[in-house]
Protein backbone atom coordinates (compact mmCIF):
# COMPACT_ATOMS: atom_id res chain seq x y z
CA UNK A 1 94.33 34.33 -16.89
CA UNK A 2 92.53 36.92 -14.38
CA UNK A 3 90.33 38.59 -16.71
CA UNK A 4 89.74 35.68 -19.13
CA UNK A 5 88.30 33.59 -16.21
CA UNK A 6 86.26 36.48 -15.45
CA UNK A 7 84.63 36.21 -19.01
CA UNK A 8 84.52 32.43 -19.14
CA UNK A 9 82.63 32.37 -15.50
CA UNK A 10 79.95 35.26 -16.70
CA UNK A 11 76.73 33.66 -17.04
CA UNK A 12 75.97 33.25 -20.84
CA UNK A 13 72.73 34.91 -22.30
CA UNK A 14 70.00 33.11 -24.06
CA UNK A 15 70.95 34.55 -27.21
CA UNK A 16 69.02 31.84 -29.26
CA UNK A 17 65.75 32.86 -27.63
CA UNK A 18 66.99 36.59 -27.91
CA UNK A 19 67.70 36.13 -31.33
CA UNK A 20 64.44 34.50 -32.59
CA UNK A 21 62.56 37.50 -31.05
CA UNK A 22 64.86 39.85 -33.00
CA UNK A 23 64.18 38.29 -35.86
CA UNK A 24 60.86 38.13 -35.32
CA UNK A 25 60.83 41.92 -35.36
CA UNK A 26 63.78 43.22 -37.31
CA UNK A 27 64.18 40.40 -40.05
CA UNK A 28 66.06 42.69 -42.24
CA UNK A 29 69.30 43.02 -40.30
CA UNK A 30 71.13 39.74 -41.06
CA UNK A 31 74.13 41.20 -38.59
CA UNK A 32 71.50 40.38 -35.61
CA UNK A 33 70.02 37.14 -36.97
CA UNK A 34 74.01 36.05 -37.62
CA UNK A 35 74.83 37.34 -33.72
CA UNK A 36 76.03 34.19 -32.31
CA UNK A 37 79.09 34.36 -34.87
CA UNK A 38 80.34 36.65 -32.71
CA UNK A 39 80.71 34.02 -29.83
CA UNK A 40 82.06 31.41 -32.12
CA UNK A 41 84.67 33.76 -32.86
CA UNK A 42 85.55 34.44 -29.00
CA UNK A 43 85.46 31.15 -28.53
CA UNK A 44 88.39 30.48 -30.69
CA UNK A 45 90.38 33.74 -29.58
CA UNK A 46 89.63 32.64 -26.03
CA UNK A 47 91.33 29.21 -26.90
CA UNK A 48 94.07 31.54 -28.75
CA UNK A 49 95.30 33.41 -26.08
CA UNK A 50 95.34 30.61 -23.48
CA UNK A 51 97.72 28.45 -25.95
CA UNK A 52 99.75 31.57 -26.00
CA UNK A 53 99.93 32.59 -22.33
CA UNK A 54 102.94 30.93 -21.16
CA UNK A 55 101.65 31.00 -17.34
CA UNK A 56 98.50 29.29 -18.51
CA UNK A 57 97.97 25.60 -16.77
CA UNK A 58 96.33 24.26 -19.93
CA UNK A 59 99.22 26.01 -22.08
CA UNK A 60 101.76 24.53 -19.71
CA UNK A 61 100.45 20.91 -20.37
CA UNK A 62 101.04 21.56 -23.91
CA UNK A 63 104.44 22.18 -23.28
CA UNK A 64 105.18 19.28 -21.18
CA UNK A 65 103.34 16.64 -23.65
CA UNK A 66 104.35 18.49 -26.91
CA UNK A 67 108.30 17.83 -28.26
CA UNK A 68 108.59 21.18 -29.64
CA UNK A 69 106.99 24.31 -29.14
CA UNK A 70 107.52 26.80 -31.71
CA UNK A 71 108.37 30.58 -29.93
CA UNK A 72 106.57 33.44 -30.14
CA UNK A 73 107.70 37.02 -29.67
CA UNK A 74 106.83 39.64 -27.00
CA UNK A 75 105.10 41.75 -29.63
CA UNK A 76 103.03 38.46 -31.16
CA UNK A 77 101.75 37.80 -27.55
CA UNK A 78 100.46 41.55 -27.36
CA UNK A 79 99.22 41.52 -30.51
CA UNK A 80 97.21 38.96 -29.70
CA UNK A 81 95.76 40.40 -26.09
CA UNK A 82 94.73 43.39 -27.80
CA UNK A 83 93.08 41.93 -30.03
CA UNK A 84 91.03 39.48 -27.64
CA UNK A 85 90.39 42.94 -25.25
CA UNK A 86 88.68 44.33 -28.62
CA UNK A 87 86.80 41.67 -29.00
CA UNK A 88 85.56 41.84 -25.68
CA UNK A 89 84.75 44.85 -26.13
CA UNK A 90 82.51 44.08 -29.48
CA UNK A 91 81.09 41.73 -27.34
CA UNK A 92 79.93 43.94 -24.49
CA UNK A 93 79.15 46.39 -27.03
CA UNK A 94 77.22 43.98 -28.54
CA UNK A 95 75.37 43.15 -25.58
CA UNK A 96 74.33 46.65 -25.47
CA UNK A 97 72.82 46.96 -29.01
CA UNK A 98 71.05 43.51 -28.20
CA UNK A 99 69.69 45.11 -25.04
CA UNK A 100 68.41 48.15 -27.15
CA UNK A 101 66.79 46.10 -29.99
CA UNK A 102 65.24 43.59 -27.94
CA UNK A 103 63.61 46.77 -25.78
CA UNK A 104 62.78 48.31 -28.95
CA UNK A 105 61.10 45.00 -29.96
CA UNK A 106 58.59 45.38 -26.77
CA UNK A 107 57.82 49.04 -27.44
CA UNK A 108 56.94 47.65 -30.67
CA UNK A 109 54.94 44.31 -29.22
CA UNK A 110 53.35 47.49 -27.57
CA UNK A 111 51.96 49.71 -29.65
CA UNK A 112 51.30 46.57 -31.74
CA UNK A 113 48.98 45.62 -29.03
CA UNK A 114 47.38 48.68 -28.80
CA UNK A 115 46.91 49.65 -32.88
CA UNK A 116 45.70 45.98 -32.74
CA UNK A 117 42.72 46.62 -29.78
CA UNK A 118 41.65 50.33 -32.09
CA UNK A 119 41.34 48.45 -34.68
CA UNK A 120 40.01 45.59 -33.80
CA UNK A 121 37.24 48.65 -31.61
CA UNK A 122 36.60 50.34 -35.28
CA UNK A 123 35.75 47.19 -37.13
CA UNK A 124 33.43 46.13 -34.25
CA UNK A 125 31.43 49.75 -34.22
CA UNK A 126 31.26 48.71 -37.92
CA UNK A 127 30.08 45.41 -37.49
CA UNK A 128 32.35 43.77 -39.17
CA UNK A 129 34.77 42.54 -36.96
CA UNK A 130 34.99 38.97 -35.36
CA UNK A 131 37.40 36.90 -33.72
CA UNK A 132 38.23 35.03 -36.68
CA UNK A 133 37.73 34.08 -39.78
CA UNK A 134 35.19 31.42 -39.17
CA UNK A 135 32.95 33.24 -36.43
CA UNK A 136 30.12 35.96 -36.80
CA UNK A 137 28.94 38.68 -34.96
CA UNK A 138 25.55 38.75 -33.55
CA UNK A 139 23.86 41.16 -31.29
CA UNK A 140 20.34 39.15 -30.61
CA UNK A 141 19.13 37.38 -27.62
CA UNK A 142 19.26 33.47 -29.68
CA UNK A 143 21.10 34.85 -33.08
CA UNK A 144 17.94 36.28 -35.34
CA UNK A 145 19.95 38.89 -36.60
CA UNK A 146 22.38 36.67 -38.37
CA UNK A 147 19.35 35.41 -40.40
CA UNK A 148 17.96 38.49 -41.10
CA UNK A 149 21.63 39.52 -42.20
CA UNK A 150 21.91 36.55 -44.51
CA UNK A 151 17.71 36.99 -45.78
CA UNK A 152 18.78 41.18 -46.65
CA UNK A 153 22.73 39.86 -47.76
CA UNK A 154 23.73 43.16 -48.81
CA UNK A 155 21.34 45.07 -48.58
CA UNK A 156 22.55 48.83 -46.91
CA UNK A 157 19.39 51.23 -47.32
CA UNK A 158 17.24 49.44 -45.32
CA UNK A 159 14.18 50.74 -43.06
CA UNK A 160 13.30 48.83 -39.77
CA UNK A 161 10.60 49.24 -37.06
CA UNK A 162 11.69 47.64 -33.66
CA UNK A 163 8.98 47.60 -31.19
CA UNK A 164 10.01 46.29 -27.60
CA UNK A 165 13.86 47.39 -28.71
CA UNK A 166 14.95 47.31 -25.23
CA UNK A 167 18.26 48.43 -25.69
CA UNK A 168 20.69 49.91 -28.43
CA UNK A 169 22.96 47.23 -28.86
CA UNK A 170 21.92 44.25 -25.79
CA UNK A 171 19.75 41.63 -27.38
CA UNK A 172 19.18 43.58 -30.45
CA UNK A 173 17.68 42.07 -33.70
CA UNK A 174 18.24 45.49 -35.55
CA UNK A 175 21.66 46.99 -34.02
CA UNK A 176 23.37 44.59 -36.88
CA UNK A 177 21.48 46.16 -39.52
CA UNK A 178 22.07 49.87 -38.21
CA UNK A 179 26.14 49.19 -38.59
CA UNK A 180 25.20 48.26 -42.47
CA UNK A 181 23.28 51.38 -42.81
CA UNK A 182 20.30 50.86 -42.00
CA UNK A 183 17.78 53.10 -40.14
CA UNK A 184 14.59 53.18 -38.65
CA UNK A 185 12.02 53.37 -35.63
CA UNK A 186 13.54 52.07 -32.37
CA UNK A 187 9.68 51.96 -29.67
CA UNK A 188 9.82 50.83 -26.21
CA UNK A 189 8.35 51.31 -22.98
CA UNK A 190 10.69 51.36 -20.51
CA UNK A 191 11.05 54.71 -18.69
CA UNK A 192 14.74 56.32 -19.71
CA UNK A 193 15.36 53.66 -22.38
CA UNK A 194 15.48 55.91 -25.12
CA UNK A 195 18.32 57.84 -23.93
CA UNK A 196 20.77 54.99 -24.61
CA UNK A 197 19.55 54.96 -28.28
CA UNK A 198 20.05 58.51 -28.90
CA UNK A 199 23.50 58.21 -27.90
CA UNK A 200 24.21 55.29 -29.76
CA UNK A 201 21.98 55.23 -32.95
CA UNK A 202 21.16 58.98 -33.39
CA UNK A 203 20.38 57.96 -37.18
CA UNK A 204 16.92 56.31 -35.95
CA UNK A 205 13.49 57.52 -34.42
CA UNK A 206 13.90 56.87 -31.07
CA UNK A 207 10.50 56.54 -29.20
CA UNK A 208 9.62 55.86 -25.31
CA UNK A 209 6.05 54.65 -25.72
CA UNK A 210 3.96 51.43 -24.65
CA UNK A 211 2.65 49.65 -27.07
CA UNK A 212 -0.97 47.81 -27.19
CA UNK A 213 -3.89 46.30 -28.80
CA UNK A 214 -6.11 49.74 -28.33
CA UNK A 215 -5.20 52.82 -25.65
CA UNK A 216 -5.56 51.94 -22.06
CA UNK A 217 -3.86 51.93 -18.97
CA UNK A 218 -2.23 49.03 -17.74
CA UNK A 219 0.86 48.11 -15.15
CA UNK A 220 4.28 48.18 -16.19
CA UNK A 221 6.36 46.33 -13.68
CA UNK A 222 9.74 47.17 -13.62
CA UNK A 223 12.54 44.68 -12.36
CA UNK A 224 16.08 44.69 -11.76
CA UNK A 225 17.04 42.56 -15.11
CA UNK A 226 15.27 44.96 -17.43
CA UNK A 227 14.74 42.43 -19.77
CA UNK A 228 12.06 41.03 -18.06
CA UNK A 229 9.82 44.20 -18.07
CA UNK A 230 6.32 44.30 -19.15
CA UNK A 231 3.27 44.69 -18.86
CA UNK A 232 1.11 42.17 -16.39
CA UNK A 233 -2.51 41.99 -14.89
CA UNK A 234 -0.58 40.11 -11.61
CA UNK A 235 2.84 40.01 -10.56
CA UNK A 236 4.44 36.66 -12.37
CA UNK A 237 5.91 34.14 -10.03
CA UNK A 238 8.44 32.76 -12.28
CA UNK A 239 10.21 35.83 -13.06
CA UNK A 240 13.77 35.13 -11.87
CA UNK A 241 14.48 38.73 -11.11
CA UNK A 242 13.66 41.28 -8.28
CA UNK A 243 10.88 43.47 -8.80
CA UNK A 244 11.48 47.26 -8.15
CA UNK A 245 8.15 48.96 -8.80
CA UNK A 246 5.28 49.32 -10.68
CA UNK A 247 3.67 51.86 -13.00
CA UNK A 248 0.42 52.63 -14.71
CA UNK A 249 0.99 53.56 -18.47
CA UNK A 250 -0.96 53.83 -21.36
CA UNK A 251 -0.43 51.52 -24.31
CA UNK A 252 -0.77 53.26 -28.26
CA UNK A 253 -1.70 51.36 -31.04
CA UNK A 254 1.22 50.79 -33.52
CA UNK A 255 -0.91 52.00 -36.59
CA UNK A 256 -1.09 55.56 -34.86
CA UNK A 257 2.93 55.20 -34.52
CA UNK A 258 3.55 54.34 -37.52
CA UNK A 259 0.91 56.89 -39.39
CA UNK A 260 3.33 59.47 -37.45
CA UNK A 261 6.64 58.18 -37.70
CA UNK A 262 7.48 56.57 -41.01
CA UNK A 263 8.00 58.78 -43.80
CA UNK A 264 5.87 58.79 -46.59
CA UNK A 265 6.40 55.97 -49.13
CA UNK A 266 8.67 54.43 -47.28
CA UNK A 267 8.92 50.81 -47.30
CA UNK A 268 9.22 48.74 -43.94
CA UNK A 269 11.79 46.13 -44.91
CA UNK A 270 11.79 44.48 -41.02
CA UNK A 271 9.28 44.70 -38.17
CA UNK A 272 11.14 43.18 -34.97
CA UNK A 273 8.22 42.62 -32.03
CA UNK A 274 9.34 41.70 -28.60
CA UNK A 275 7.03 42.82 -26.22
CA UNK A 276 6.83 40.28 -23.52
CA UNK A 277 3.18 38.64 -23.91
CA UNK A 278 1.69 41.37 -25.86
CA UNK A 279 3.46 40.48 -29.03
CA UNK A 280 0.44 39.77 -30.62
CA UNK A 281 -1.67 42.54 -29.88
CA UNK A 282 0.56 44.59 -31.14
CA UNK A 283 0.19 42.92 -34.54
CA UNK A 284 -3.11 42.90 -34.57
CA UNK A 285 -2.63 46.78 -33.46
CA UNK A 286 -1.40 47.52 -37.46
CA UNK A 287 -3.55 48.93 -40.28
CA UNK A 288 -2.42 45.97 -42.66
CA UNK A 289 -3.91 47.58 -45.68
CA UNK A 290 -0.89 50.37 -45.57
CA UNK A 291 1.56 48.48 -43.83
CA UNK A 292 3.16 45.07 -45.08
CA UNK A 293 6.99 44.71 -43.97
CA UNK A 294 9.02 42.29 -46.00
CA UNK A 295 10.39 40.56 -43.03
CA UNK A 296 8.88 39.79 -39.52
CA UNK A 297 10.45 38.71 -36.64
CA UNK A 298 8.34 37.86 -33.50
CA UNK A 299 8.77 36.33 -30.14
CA UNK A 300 6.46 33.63 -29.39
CA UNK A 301 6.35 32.50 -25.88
CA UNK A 302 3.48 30.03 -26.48
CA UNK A 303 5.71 28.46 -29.14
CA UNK A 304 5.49 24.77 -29.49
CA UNK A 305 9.20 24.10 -30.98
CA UNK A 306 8.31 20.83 -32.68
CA UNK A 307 4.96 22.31 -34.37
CA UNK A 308 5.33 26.36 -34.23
CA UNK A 309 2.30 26.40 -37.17
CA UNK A 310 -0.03 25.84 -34.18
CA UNK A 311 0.98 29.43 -32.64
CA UNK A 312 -1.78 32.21 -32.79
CA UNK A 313 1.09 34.42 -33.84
CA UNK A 314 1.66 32.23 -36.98
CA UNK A 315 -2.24 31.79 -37.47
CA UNK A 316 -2.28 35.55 -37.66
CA UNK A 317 -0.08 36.56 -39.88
CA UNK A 318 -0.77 33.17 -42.40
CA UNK A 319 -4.26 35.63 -42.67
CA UNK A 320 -1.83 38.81 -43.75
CA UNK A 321 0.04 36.19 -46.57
CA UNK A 322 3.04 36.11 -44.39
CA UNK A 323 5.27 32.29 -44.69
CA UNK A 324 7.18 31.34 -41.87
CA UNK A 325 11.07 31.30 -42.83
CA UNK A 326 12.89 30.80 -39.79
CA UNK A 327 12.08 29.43 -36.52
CA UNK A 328 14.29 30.35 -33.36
CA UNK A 329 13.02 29.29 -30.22
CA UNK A 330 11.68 31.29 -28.72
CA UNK A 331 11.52 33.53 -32.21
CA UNK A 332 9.74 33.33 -35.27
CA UNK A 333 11.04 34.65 -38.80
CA UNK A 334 8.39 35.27 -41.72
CA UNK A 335 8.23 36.91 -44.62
CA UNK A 336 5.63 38.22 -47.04
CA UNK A 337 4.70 36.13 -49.85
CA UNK A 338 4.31 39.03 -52.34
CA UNK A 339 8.39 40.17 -51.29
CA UNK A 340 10.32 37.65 -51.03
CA UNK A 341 12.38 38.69 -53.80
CA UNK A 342 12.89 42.10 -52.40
CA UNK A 343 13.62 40.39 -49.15
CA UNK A 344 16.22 38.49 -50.04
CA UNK A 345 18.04 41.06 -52.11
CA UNK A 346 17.49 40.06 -55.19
C-alpha cells in the first residue's frame, strides 16, 4: 500500500484547464485532447491492485463480508504490480509531455503576441489598420480627414497643399491621405517643424515658412503646447499654455508658394488651412484665377455652429464658387462647384 498511497495523496493537476489550452493550440493531436483517459484507466488499476493486495484494509473487508474469495497466484499478483508501476510510469511520463506542450503553447501565445503587435504596426503605417471591424482611423484634431477620405473614396494619386500642417502625423487632415498615396506641399511656420516631416513623409514638399495676407513682419509666439502657436499683435490671455518666447518673422503670400512649389499642371485636389486667426488671409493670399482646389478644408474660429453661412471664411469662398459640404466645429469642408465630380471620385 506504501507507494499507492503515495500516488493517491499527490495533489491532482487541473488537467481539464490544461487540456482546453492544449487544444486550443494543438487541436490535431486527439492523444492530448483524450488525456484524461489515462486517469480513468489508473483509476481502475488503482482499484485493481488494492482488491488484490491481500494486506490491503479495504481488500481485507472484502474478505470478511464476501463467502468466497476466488485465489489468485503469486505470479497473477505480480503481473498485476508491474503492470500498475508501468502505468505510473505513463503517467509521470505523461506529465512530462503535458509540461512540454503546455510550455510550447506559451512560446507560441508568444510570438503570437508579438507577429500580432508587427502586424498590427505595418497595417497602421499603412493606414489601414483599426481596432476592429467597426472603428476608423483618423489622424485630425475633430475627424476631417475621415470626410475627406470618404469625399476622395479611392482615390490614390492625389495632390494636397497643407498650410499650418503643424505636424506629420498629430492633428493632421492630410497624413491619412499620404498612407493612400497621396503627396503634396506640407507649409508651416514653426521653427524646426519641418524636420519631423522629412523623416516621416519624405514623398512631400516640406516647407518652414509663415504664411500671410502680403510680406511683413509680425510676432510668432511660441508656447509649450505647440499647437497653440501663431502669430498675435498681443499676447492672448486665454491661451491655456505657457509661453516660451517670441519671434519676429516674415509672412509670404501663398500665391508666391504655390507659383514655386506645385508642379506644372498639376491639379490641387485638397487645400487644408489652419493657421490660427490668419486662416483667412491666407485665402485671400491665392491667385484664384490659377488656383482652384477641389476640396477645402478651413478652420474657422469665428464659427457660429448653428449658422456657419454667416462666417467671412464662407462669404469668401461662396465669391470663388466654392459650396460648403461639411461642417466640423471648429472646421469647415467645401468644395468647388465646377469639381464635384472629380471630388468625389467619380
Amino acid at each position: 500500500m506504501g507507494p499507492l498511497l503515495v500516488v493517491l495523496n499527490r495533489p491532482i493537476p487541473e488537467h481539464s484547464e490544461l487540456d482546453d489550452k492544449i487544444r486550443e493550440a494543438f487541436s490535431g493531436l486527439e492523444i492530448i485532447s483524450k488525456g484524461l483517459t489515462f486517469d480513468i484507466v489508473a483509476i481502475a488499476f488503482f482499484l485493481l491492485v488494492i482488491f488484490f493486495d491481500p494486506n490491503s484494509e479495504i481488500s481485507g473487508a472484502a474478505t470478511e463480508n464476501a463467502p468466497t474469495r476466488p485465489s489468485h497466484s503469486k505470479s497473477e499478483k505480480t503481473t498485476l504490480y508491474t503492470y500498475y508501476v508501468s502505468l505510473q510510469k505513463l503517467l509521470l511520463f505523461r506529465e512530462v509531455i503535458s509540461t512540454i506542450v503546455f510550455a510550447c503553447y506559451m512560446i507560441m501565445k508568444k510570438i503570437n503576441k508579438i507577429v500580432g503587435d508587427l502586424l498590427k504596426w505595418i497595417l497602421r503605417s499603412k493606414g489601414i489598420y483599426t481596432t476592429d471591424q467597426f472603428s476608423n482611423v483618423s489622424y485630425s484634431q475633430f475627424g476631417e480627414d475621415l470626410v475627406l477620405q470618404k469625399i476622395f473614396l479611392d482615390k490614390s494619386d492625389g495632390f494636397y497643399v497643407d498650410v499650418g500642417a503643424f505636424h506629420p502625423k498629430y492633428y493632421s487632415n492630410t497624413y491619412l491621405l499620404y498612407l493612400k498615396g497621396w503627396k503634396g506641399i506640407n507649409i508651416d511656420a514653426m521653427p524646426g517643424s519641418m524636420e519631423e516631416f522629412k523623416r516621416i513623409r519624405p514623398r512631400d514638399i516640406n516647407l518652414e515658412s509663415p504664411v500671410g495676407l502680403k510680406k511683413q513682419t509680425l510676432t510668432y509666439y511660441n508656447f509649450v503646447e505647440k499647437a497653440f502657436n501663431g502669430f498675435f499683435t498681443a499676447l492672448p490671455k486665454n491661451v491655456p499654455s505657457k509661453l516660451i518666447d517670441t519671434k519676429k518673422l516674415t509672412t509670404v503670400p501663398l500665391r508666391e508658394i504655390l507659383d514655386q512649389y506645385v508642379p506644372e499642371n498639376q491639379d490641387i485636389d485638397l487645400l487644408s488651412v489652419d493657421v490660427e486667426w490668419m486662416d483667412l488671409d491666407a485665402l485671400q493670399s491665392i491667385n484664384w484665377n490659377k488656383y482652384k482646389p477641389s476640396v477645402i478644408v478651413v478652420e474657422e474660429l469665428h464659427l457660429t455652429v448653428g449658422n456657419p453661412q454667416k462666417s467671412d471664411i464662407h462669404t469668401f469662398l461662396k465669391d470663388k464658387g466654392y459650396i460648403l459640404y461639411a461642417c466640423i466645429p471648429p472646421s469647415l469642408i467645401f468644395t468647388h462647384t465646377s469639381k464635384i465630380k472629380v471630388a468625389v471620385g467619380h
